[in-house]
C-alpha atoms as a PDB file:
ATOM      1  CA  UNK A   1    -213.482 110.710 134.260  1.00  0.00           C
ATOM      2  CA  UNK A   2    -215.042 106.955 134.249  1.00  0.00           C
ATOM      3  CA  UNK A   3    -212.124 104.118 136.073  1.00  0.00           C
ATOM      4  CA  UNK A   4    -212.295 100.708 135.301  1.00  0.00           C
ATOM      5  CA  UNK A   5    -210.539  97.450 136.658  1.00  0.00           C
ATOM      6  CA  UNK A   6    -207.799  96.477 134.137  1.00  0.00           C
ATOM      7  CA  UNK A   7    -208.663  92.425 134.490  1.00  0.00           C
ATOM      8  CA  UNK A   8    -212.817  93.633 133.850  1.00  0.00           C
ATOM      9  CA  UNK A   9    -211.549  95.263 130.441  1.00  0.00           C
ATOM     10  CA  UNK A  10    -209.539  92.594 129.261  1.00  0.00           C
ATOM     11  CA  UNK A  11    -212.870  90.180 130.322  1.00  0.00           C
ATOM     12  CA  UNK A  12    -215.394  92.959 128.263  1.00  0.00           C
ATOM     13  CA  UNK A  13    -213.158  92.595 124.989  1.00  0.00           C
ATOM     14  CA  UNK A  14    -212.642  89.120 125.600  1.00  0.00           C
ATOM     15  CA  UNK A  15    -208.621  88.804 125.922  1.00  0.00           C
ATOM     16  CA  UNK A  16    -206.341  87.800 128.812  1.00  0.00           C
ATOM     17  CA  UNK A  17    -204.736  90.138 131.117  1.00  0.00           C
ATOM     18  CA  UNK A  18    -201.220  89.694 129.715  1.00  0.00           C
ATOM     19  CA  UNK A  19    -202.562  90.455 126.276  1.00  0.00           C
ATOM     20  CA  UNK A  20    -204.685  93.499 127.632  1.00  0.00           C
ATOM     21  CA  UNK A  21    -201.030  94.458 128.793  1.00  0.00           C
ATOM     22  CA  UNK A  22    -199.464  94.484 125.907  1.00  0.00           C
ATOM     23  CA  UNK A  23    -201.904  96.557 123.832  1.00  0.00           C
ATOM     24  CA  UNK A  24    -202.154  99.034 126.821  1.00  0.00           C
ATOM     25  CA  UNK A  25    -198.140  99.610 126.860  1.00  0.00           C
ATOM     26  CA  UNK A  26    -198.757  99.914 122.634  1.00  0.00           C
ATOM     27  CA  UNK A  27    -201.189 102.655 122.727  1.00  0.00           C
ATOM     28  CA  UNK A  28    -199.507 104.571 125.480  1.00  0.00           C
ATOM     29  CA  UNK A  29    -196.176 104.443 123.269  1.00  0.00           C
ATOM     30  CA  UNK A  30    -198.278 105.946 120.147  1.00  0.00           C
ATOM     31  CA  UNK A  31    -199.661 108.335 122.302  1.00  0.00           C
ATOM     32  CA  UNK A  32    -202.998 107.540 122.062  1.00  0.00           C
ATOM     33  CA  UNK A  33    -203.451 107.969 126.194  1.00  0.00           C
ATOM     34  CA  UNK A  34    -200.750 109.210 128.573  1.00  0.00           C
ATOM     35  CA  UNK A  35    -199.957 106.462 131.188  1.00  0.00           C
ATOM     36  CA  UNK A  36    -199.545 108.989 133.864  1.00  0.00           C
ATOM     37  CA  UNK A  37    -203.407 110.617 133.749  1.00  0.00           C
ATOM     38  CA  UNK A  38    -205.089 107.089 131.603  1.00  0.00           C
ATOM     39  CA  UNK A  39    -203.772 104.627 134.271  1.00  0.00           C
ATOM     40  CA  UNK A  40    -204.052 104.637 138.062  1.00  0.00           C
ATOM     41  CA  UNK A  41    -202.390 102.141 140.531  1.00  0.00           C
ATOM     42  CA  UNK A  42    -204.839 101.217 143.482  1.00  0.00           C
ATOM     43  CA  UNK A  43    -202.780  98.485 144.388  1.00  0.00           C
ATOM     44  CA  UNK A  44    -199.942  96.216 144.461  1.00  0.00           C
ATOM     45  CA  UNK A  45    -200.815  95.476 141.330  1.00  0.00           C
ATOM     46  CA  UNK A  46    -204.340  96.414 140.816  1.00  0.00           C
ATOM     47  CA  UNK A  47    -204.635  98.567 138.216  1.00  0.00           C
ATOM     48  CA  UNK A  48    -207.424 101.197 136.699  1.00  0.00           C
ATOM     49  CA  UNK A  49    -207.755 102.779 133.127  1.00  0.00           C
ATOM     50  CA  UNK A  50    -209.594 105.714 132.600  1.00  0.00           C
ATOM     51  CA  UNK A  51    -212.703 105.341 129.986  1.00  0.00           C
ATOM     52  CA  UNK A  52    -210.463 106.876 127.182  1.00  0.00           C
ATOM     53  CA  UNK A  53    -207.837 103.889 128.404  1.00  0.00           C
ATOM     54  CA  UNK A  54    -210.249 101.559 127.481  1.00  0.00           C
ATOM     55  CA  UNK A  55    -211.229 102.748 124.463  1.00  0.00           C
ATOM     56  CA  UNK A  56    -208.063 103.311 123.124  1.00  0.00           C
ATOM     57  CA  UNK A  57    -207.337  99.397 123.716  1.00  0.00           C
ATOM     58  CA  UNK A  58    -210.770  98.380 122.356  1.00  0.00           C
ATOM     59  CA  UNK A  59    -210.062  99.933 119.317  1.00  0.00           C
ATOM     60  CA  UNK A  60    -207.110  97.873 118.847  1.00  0.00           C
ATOM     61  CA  UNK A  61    -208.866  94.672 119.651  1.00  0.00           C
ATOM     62  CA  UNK A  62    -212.565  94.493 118.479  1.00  0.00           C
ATOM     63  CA  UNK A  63    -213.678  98.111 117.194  1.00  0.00           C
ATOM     64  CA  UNK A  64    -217.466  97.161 117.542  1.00  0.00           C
ATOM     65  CA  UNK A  65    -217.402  96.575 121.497  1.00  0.00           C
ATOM     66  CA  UNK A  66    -215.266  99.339 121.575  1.00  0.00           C
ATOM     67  CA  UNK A  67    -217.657 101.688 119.999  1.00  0.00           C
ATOM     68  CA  UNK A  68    -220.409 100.071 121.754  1.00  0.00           C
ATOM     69  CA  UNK A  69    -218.563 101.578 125.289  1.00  0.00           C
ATOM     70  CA  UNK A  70    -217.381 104.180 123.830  1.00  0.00           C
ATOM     71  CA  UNK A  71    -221.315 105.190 123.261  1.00  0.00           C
ATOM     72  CA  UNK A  72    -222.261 103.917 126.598  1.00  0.00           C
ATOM     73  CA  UNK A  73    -219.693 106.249 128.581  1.00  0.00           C
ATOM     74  CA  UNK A  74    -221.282 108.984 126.832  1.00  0.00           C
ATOM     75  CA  UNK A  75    -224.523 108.550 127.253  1.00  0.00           C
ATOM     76  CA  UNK A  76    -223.930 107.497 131.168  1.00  0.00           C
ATOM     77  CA  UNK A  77    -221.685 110.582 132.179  1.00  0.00           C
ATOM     78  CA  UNK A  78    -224.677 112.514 130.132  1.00  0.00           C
ATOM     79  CA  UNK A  79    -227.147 111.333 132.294  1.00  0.00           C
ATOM     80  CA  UNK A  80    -224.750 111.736 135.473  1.00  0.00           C
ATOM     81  CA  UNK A  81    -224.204 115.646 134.219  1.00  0.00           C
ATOM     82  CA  UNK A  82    -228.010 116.126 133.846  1.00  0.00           C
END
């Protein structure tokens, strides 16, 4: 599974961190990613959201940069497998 830095996803799709928030605390209560396997606490309050995390937000915000990484996950964890 790919991590990422919560405040770097809310920079790819463009959004602030409180907003970013807010659609990750919607798509965990649709169940479109379980908070307790999609999100990891590295710090304080540092946070990191699996690829599927991310996705999952992206969807909800700007569908074409978040089928853009969706593809790009694939095809890097493709390459990392081969």
């Amino acid at each position: 599974m790919a991590w990422f830095d919560f405040h770097q996803v809310a920079h790819l799709f463009g959004i602030k961190p409180e907003k970013a928030a807010q659609l990750l605390w919607q798509v965990g209560a649709t169940g479109e990613i379980n908070a307790d396997i999609d999100v990891k606490q590295y710090d304080r309050s540092k946070y990191l959201l699996s690829h599927r995390a991310v996705v999952a937000v992206g969807y909800h915000i700007n569908y074409g940069r978040a089928a853009a990484f969706q593809k790009w996950c694939a095809s890097e964890l493709t390459a990392l497998l081969h």
